[in-house]
N, C-alpha and C. Protein backbone atom coordinates (compact mmCIF):
# COMPACT_ATOMS: atom_id res chain seq x y z
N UNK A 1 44.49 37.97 96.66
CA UNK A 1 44.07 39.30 96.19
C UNK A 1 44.30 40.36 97.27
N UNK A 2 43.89 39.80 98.59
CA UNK A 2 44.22 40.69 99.55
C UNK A 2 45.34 41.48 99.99
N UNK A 3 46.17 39.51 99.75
CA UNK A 3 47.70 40.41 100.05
C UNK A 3 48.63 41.10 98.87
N UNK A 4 48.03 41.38 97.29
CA UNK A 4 48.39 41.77 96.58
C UNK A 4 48.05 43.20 96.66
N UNK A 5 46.52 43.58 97.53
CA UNK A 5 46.70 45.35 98.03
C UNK A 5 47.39 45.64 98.70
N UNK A 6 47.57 44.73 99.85
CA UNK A 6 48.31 45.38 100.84
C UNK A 6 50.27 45.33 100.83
N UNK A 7 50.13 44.84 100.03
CA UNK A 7 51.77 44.21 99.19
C UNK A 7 51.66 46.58 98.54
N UNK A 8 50.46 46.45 97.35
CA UNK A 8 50.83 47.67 96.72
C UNK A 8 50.86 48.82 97.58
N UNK A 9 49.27 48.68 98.68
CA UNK A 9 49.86 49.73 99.69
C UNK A 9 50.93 50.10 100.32
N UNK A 10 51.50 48.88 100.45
CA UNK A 10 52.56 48.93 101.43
C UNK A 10 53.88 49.91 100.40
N UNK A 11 53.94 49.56 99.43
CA UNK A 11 54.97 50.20 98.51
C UNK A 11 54.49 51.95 98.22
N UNK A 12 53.92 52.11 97.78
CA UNK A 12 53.21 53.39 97.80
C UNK A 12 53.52 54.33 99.15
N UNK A 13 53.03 53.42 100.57
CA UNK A 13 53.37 54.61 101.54
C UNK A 13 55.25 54.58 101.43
N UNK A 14 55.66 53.77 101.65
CA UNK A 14 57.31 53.25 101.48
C UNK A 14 57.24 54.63 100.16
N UNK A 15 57.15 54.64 99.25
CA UNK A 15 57.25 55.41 97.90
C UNK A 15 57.15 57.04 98.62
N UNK A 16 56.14 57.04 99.59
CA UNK A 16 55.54 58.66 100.06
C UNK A 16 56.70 59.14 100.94
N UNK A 17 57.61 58.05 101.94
CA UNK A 17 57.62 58.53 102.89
C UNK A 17 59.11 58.70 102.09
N UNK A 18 59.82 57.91 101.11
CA UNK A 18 60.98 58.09 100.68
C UNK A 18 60.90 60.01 99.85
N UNK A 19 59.67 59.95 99.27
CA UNK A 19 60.08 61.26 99.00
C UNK A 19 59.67 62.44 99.36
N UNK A 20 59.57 62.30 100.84
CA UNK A 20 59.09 63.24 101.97
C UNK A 20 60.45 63.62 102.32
N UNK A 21 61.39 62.09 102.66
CA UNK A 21 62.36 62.21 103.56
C UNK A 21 63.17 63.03 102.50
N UNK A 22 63.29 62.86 100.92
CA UNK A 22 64.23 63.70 99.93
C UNK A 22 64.01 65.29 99.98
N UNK A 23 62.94 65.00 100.33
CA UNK A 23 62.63 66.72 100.19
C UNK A 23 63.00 67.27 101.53
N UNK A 24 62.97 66.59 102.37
CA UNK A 24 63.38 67.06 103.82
C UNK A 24 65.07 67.49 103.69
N UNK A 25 65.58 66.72 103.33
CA UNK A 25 66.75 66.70 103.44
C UNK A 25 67.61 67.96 101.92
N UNK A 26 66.67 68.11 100.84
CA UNK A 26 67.28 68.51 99.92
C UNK A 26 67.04 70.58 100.45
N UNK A 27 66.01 70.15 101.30
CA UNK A 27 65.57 71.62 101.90
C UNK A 27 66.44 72.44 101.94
N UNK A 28 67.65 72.39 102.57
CA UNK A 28 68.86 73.11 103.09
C UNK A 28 69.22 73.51 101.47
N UNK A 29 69.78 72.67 101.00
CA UNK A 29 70.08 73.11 99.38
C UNK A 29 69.08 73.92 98.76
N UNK A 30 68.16 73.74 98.76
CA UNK A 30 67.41 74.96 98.07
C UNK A 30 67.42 76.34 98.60
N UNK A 31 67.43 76.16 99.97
CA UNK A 31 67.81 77.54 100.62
C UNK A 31 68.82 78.33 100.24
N UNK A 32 70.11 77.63 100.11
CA UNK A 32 71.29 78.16 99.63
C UNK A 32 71.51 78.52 98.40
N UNK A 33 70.84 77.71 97.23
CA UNK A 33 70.98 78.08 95.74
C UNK A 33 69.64 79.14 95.69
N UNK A 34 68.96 78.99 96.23
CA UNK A 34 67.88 80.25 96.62
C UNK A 34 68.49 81.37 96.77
N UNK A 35 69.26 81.90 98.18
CA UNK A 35 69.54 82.80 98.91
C UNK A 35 70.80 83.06 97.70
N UNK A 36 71.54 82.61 97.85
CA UNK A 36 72.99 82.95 96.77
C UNK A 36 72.26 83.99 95.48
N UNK A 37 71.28 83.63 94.99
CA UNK A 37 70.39 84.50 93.75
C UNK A 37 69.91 85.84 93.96
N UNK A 38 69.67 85.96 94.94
CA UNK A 38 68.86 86.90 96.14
C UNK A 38 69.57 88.47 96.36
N UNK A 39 68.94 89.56 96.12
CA UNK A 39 69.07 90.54 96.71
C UNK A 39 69.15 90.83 98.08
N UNK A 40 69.80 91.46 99.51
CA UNK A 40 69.70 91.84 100.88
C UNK A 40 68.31 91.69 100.93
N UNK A 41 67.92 92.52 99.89
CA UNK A 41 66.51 92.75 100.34
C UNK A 41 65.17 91.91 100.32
N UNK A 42 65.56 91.21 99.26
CA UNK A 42 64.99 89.94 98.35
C UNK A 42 64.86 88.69 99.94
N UNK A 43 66.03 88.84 100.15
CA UNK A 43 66.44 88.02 101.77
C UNK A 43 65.60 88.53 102.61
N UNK A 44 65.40 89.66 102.75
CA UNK A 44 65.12 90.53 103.94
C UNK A 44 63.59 89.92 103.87
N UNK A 45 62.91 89.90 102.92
CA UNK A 45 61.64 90.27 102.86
C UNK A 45 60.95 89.06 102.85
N UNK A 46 61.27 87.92 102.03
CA UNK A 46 61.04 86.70 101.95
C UNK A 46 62.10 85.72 102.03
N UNK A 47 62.65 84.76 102.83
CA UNK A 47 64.04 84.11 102.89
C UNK A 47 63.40 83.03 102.55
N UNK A 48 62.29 82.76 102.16
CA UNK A 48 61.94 81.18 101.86
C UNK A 48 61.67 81.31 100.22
N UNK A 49 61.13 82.41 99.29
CA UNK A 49 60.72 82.79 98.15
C UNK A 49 61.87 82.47 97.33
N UNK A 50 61.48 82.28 96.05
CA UNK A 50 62.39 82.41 95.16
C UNK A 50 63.08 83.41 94.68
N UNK A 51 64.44 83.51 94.10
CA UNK A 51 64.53 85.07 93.68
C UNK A 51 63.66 85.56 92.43
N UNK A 52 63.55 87.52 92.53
CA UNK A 52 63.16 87.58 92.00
C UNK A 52 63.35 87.33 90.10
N UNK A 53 64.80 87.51 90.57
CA UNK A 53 65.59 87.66 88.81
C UNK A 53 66.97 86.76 88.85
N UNK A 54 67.31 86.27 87.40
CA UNK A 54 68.67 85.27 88.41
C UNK A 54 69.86 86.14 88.46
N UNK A 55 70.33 86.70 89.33
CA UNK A 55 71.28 87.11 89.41
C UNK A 55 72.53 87.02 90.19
N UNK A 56 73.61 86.50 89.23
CA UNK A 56 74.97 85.51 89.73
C UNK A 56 76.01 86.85 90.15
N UNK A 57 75.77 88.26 90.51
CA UNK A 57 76.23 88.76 91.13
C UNK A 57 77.10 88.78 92.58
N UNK A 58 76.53 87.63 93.32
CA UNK A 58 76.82 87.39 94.80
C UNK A 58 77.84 86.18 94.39
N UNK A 59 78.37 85.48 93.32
CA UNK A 59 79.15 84.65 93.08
C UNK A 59 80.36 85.62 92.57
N UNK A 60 80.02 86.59 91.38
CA UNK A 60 81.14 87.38 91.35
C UNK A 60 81.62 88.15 92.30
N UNK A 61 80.94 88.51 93.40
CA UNK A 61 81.83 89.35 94.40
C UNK A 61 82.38 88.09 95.58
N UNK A 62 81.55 87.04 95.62
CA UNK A 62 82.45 85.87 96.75
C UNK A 62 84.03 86.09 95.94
N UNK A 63 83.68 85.22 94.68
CA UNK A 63 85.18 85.03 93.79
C UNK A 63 86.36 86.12 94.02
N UNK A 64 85.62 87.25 93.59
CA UNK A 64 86.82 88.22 93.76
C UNK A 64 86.95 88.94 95.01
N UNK A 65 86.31 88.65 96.13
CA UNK A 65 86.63 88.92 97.79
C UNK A 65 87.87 87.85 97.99
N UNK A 66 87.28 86.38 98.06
CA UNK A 66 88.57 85.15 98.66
C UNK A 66 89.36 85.19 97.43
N UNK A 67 89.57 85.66 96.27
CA UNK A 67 90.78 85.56 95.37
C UNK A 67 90.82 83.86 94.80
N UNK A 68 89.62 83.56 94.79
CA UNK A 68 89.33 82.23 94.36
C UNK A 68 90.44 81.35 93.30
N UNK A 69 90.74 81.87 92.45
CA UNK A 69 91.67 81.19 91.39
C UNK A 69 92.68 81.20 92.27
N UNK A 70 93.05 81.86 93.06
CA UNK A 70 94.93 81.51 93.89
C UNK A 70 94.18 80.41 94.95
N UNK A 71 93.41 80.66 95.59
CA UNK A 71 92.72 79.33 96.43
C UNK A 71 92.62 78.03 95.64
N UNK A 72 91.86 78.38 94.31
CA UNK A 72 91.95 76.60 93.97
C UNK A 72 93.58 76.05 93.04
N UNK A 73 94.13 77.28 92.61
CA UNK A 73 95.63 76.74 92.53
C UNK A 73 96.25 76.26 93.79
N UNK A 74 96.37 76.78 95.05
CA UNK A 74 96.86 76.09 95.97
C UNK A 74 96.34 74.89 96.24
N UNK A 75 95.09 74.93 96.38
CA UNK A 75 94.25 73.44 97.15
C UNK A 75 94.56 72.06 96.01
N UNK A 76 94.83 72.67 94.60
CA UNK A 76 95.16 71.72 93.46
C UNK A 76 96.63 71.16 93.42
N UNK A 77 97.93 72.31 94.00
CA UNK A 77 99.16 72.15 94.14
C UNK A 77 98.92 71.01 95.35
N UNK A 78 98.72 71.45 96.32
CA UNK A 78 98.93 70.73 97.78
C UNK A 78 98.28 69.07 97.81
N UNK A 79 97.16 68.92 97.43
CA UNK A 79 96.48 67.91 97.16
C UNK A 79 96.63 66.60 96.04
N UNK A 80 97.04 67.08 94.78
CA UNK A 80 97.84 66.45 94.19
C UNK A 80 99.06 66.20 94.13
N UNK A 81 99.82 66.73 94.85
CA UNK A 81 101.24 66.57 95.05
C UNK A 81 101.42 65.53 96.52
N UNK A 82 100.45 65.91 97.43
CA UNK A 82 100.07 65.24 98.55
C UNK A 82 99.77 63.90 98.44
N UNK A 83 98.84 63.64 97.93
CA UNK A 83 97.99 62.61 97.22
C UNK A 83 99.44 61.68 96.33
N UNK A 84 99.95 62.24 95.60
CA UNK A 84 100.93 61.08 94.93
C UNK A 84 101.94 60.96 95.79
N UNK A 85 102.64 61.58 96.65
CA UNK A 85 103.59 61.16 97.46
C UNK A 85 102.93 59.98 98.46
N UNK A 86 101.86 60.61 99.11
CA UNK A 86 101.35 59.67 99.87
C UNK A 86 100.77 58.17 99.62
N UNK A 87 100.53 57.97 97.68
CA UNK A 87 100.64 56.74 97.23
C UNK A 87 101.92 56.05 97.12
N UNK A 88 102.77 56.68 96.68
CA UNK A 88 104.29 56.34 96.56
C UNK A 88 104.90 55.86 97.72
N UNK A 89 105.23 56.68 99.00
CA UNK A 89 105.52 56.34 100.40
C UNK A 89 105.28 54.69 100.76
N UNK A 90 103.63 55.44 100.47
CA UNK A 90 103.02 54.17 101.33
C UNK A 90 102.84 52.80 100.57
N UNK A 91 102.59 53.12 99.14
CA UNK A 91 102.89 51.60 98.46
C UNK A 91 104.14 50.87 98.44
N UNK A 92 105.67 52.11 98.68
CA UNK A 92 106.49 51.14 98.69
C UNK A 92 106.86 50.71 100.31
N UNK A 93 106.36 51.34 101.52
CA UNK A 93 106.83 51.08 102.42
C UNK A 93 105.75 49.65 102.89
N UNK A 94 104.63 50.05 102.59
CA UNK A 94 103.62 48.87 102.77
C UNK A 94 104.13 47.34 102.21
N UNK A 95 104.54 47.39 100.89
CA UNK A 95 105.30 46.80 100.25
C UNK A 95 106.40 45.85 100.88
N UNK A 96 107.26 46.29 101.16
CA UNK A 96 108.70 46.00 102.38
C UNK A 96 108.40 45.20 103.48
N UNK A 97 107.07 46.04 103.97
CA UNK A 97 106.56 45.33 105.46
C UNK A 97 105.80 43.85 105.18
N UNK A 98 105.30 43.98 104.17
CA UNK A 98 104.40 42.89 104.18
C UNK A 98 105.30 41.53 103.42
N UNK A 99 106.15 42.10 102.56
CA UNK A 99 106.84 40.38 101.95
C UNK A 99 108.62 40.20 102.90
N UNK A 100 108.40 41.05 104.02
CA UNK A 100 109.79 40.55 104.60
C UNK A 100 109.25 40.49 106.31
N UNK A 101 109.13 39.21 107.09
CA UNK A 101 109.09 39.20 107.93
C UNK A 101 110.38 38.97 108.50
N UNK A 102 111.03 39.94 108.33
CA UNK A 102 112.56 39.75 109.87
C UNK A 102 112.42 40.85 110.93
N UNK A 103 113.00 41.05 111.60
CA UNK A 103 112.88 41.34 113.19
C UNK A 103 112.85 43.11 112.75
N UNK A 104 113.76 43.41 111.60
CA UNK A 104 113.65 44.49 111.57
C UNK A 104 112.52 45.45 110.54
N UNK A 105 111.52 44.16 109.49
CA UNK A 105 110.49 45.24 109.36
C UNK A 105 109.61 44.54 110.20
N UNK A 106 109.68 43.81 111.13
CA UNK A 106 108.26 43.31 112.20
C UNK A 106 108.57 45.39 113.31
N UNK A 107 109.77 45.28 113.92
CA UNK A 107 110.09 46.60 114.66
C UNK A 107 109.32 47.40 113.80
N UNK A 108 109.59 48.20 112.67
CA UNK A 108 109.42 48.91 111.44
C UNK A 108 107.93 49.27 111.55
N UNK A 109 107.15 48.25 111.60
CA UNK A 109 105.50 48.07 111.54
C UNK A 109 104.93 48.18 113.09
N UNK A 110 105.56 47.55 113.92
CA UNK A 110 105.16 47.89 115.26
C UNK A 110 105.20 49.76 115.43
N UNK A 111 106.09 49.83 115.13
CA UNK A 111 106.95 51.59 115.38
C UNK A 111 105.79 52.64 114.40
N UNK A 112 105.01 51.84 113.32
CA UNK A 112 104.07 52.83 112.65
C UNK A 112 102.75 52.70 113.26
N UNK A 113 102.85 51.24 113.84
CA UNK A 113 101.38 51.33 114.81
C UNK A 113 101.30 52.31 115.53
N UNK A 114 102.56 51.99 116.86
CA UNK A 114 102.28 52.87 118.01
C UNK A 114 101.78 54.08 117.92
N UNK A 115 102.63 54.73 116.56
CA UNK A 115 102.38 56.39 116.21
C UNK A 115 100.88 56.36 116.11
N UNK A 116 100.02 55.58 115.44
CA UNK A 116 98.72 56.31 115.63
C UNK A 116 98.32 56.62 116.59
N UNK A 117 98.80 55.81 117.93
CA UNK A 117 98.09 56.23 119.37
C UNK A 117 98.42 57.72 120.10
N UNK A 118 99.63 58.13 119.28
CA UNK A 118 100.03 59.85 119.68
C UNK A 118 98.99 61.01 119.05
N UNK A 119 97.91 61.19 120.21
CA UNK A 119 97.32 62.39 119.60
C UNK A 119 98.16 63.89 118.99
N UNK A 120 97.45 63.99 118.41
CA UNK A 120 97.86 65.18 117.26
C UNK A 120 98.40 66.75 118.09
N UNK A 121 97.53 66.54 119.19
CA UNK A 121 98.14 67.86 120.25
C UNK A 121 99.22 67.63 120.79
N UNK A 122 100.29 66.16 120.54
CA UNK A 122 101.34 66.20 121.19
C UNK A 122 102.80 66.44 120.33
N UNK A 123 101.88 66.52 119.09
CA UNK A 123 102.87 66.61 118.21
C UNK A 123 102.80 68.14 116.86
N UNK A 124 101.85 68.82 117.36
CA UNK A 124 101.39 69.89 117.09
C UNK A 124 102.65 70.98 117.27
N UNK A 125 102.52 71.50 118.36
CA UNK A 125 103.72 72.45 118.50
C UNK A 125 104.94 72.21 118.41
N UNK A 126 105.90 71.10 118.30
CA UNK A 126 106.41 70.46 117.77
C UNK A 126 107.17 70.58 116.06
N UNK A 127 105.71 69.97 115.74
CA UNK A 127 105.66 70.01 114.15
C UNK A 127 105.65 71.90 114.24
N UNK A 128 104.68 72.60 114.29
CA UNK A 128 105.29 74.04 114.06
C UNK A 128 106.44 74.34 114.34
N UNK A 129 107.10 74.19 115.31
CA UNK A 129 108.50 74.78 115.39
C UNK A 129 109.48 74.60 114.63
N UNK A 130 109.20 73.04 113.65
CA UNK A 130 109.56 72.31 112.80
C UNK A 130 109.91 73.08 111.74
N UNK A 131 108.67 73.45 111.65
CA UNK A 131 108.06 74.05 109.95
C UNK A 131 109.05 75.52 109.98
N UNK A 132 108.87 75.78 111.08
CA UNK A 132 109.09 77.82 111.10
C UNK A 132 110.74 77.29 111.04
N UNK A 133 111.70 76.95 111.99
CA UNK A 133 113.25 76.54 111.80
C UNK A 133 113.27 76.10 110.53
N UNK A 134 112.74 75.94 109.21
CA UNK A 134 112.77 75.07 108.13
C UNK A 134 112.20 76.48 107.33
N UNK A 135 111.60 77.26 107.37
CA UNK A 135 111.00 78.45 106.64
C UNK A 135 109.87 78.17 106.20
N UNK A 136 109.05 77.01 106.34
CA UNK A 136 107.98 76.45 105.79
C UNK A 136 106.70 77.12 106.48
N UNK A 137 106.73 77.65 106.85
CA UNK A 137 104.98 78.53 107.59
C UNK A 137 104.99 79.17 106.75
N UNK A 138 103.38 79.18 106.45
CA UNK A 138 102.44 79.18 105.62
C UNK A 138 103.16 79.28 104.03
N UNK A 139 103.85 78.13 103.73
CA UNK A 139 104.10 77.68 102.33
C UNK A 139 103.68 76.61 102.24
N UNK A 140 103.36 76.18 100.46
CA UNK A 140 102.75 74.85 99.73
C UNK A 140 103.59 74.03 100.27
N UNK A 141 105.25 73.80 100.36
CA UNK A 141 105.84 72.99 100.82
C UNK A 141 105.59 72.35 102.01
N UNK A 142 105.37 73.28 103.06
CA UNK A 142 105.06 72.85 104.18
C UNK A 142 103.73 71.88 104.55
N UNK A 143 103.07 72.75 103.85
CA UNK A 143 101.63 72.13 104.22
C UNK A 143 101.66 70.64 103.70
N UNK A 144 102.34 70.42 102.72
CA UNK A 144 102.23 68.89 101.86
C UNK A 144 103.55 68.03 102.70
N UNK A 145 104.35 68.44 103.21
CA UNK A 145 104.89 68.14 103.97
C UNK A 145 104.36 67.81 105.13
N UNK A 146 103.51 68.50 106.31
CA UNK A 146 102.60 68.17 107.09
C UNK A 146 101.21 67.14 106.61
N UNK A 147 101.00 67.38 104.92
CA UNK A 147 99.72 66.15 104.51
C UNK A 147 100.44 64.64 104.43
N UNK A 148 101.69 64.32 104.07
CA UNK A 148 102.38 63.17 103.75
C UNK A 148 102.93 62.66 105.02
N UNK A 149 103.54 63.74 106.01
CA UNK A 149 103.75 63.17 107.16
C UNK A 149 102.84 62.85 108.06
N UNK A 150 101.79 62.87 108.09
CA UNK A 150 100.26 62.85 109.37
C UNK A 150 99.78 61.76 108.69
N UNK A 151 99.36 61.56 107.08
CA UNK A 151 98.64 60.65 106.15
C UNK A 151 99.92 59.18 106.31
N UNK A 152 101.05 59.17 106.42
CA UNK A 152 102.14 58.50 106.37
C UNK A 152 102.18 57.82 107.76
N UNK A 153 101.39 57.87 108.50
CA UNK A 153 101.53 57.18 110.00
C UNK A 153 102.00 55.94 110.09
N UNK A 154 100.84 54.82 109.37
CA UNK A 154 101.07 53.67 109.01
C UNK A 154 100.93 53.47 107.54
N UNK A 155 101.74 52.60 106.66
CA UNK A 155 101.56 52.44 105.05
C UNK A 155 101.26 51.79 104.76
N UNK A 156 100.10 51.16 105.42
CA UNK A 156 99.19 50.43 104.70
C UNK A 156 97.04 51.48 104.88
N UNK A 157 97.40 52.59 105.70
CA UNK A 157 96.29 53.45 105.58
C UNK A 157 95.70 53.60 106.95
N UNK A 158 96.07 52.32 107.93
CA UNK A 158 95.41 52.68 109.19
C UNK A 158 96.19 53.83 110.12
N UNK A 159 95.37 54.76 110.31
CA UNK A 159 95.83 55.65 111.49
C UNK A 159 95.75 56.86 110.42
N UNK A 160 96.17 58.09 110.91
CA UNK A 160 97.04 59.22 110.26
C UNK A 160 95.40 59.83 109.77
N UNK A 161 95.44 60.39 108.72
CA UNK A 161 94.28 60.80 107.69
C UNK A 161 93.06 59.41 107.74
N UNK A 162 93.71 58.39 107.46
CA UNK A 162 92.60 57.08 107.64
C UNK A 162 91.72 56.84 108.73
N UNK A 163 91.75 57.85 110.22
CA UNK A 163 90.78 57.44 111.09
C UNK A 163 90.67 58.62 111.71
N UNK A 164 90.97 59.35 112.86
CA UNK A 164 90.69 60.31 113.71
C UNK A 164 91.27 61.47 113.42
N UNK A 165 92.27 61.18 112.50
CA UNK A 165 93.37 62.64 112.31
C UNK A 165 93.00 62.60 110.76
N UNK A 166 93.03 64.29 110.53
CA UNK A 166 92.74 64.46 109.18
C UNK A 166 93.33 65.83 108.90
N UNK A 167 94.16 66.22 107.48
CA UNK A 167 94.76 67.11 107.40
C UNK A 167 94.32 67.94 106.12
N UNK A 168 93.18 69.20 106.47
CA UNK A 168 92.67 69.53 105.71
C UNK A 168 93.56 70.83 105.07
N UNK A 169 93.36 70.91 103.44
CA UNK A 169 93.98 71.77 103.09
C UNK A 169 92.36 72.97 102.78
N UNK A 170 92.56 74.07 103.39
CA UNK A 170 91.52 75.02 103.06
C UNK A 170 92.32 76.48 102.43
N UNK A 171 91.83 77.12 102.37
CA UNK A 171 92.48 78.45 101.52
C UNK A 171 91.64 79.52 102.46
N UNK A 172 92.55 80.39 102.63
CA UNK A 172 92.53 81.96 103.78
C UNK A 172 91.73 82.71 102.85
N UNK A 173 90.67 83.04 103.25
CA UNK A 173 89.72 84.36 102.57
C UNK A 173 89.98 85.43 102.90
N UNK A 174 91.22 85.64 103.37
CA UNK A 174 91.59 87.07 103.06
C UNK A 174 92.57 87.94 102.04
N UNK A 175 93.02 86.73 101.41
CA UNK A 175 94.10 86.95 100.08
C UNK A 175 94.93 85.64 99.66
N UNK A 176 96.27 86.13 99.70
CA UNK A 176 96.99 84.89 98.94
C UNK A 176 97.57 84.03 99.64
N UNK A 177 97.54 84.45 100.89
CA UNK A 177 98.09 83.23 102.09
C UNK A 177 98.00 82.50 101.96
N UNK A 178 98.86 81.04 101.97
CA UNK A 178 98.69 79.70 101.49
C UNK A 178 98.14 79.36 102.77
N UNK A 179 97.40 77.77 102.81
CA UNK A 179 96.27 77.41 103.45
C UNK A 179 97.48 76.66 104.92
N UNK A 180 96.62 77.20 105.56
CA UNK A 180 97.28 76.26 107.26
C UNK A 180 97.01 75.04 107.09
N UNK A 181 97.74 74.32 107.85
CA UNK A 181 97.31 73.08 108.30
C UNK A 181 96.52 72.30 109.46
N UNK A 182 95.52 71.79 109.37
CA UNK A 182 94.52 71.72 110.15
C UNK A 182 93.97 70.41 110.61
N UNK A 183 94.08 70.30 111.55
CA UNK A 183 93.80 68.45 112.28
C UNK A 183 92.64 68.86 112.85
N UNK A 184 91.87 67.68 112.68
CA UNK A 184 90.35 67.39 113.18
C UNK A 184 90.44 66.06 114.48
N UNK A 185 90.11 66.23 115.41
CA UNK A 185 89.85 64.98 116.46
C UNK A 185 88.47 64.78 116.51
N UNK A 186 87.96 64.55 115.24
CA UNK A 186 86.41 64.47 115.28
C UNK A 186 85.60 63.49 116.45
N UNK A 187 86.41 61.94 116.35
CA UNK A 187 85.89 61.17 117.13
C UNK A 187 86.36 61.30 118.31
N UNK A 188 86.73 62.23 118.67
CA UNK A 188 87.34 62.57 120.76
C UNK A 188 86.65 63.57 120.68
N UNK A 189 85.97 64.38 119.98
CA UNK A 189 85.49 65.53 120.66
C UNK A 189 86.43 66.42 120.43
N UNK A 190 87.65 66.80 120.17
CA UNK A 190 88.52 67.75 120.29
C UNK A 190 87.81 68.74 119.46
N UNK A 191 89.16 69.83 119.73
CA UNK A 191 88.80 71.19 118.76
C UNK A 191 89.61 70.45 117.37
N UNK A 192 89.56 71.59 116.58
CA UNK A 192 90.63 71.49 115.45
C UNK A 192 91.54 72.70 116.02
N UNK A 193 92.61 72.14 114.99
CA UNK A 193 93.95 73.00 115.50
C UNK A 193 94.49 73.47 114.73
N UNK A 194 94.60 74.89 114.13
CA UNK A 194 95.84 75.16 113.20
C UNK A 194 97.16 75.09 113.52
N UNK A 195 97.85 74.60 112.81
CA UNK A 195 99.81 74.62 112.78
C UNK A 195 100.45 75.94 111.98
N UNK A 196 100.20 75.79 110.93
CA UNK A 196 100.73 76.98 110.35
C UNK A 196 99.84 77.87 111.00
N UNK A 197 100.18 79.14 111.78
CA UNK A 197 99.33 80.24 111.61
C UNK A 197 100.16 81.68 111.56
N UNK A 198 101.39 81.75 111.60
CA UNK A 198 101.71 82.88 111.12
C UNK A 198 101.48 84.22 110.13
């Protein structure tokens, strides 16, 4: 009997502290779908309150400040076009490597290892000078060109986009500029780096 309270206590605090920790964490989100509703002043006066009235005003002027519909047409061009080349590449090159062991796809697979060990700053300015002699700064071509070649390291997924290097496509909030290309060295500490920035 005893250990059937302390069995239920025990679940109950477990039960309290799980939805202490939800609310802790969902905090930030409410702030933001809060504040987004919100008048300057509404902000000004109470930043923790609810708004007073719902008003999706501050969504219509984000939208039509960053030109939102040309942002998510690009991020939809680049990403899906990215995304299937980079299945294609790599399923058939992965493919090759793995049912032919001769000297020349054992080389082949060694030669996609090594590349992951080349940080991204050595091949950065490089790759821009690449892009600009080619006309590709700040075009869709380019950028998916820079997502298939960085994601393409090794074809079976290790290295490239799969671990330390990552090639984000974002969209310029200042108009129709197609999105730079952008490497993260999250696990070194690095900065991020734009390539395209013309």
């Amino acid at each position: 009997m005893r250990y059937g309270k302390a069995k239920k206590a025990e679940t109950i605090t477990l039960i309290v502290l799980g939805i202490l920790v939800i609310l802790i964490f969902m905090f930030p989100f409410y702030i933001a779908i809060a504040q987004s509703f919100k008048t300057q002043l509404e902000t000004a006066y109470d930043a923790l309150a609810l708004p007073g009235a719902f008003r999706p005003d501050n969504y219509y002027e984000a939208v039509e400040k960053i030109n939102f519909s040309a942002s998510l047409r690009n991020s939809l061009i680049v990403t899906v076009s990215g995304v299937l080349l980079i299945v294609l590449c790599s399923s058939m090159s992965g493919y090759a490597i793995a049912r032919n062991e001769g000297g020349y796809f054992k080389v082949l697979d060694r030669l996609f290892l090594s590349s992951i060990m080349v940080p991204f700053q050595v091949i950065m300015i490089p790759a821009y000078k690449l892009l600009k002699s080619l006309g590709l700064l700040n075009q869709l071509a380019g950028e998916i060109v820079m997502l298939v070649g960085i994601c393409q390291k090794h074809p079976d997924g290790a290295g490239g986009c799969g671990q330390n290097r990552r090639v984000q496509p974002h969209s310029d909030l200042l108009g129709d500029r197609v999105p730079a290309v952008k490497a993260d060295h999250g696990d070194h500490g690095g900065a991020a780096c734009d390539v395209a920035v013309e």
